[in-house]
Protein backbone atom coordinates (compact mmCIF):
# COMPACT_ATOMS: atom_id res chain seq x y z
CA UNK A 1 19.44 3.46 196.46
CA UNK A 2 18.14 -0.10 195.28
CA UNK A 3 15.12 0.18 192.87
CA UNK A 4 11.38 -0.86 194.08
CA UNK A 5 8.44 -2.74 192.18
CA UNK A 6 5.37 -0.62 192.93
CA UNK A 7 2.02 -1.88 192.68
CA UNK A 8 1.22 -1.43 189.63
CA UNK A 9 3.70 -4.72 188.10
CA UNK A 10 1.41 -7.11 186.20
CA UNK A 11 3.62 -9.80 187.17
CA UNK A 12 5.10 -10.50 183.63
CA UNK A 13 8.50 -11.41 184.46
CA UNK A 14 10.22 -9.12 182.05
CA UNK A 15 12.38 -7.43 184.77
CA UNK A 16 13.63 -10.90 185.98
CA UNK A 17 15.32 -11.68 183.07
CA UNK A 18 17.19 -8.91 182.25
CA UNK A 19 18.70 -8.29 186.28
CA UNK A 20 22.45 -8.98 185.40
CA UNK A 21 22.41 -10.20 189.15
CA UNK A 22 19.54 -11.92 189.84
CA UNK A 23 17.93 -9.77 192.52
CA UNK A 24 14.44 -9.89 191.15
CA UNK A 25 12.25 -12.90 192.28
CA UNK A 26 8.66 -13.36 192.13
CA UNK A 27 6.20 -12.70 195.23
CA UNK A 28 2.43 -13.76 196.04
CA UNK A 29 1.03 -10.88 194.01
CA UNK A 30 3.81 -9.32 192.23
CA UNK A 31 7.85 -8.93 191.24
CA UNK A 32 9.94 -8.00 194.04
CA UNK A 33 13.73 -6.77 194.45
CA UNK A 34 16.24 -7.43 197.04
CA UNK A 35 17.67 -4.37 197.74
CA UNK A 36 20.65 -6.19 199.21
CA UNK A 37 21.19 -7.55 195.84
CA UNK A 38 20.11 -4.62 193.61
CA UNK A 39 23.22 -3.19 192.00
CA UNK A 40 20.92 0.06 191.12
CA UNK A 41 21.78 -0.52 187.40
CA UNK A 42 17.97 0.55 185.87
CA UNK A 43 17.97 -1.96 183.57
CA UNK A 44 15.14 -3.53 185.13
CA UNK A 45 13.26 -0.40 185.10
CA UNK A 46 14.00 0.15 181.36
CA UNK A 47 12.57 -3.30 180.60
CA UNK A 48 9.52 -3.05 182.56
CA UNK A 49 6.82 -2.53 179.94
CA UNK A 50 4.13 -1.01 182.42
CA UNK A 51 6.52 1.49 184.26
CA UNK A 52 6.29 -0.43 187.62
CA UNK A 53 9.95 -0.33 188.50
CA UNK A 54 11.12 3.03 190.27
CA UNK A 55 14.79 3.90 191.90
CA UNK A 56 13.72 3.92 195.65
């Protein structure tokens, strides 16, 4: 199961960066993850620095 952005990502970019496949792209009001893309790695999740990023 891909992992989701909840609401509470303050946009920082952080999880971008470290996606080894580039499924993480920004929206209008914050990160979001195509769970097409989303290998379901977590290392997104570990980078997030407010906790935002959940396995959906």
């Amino acid at each position: 199961m891909a992992y989701v952005i909840s609401d509470s990502c303050v946009s920082c970019g952080t999880c971008a960066g470290e996606c080894p496949v580039g499924a993480i792209s920004a929206g209008d009001t914050q990160y979001n993850i195509d769970a097409d893309a989303c290998l379901d790695c977590g290392t997104c999740a570990g980078a997030c620095p407010v906790g935002a990023i959940n396995q959906g």
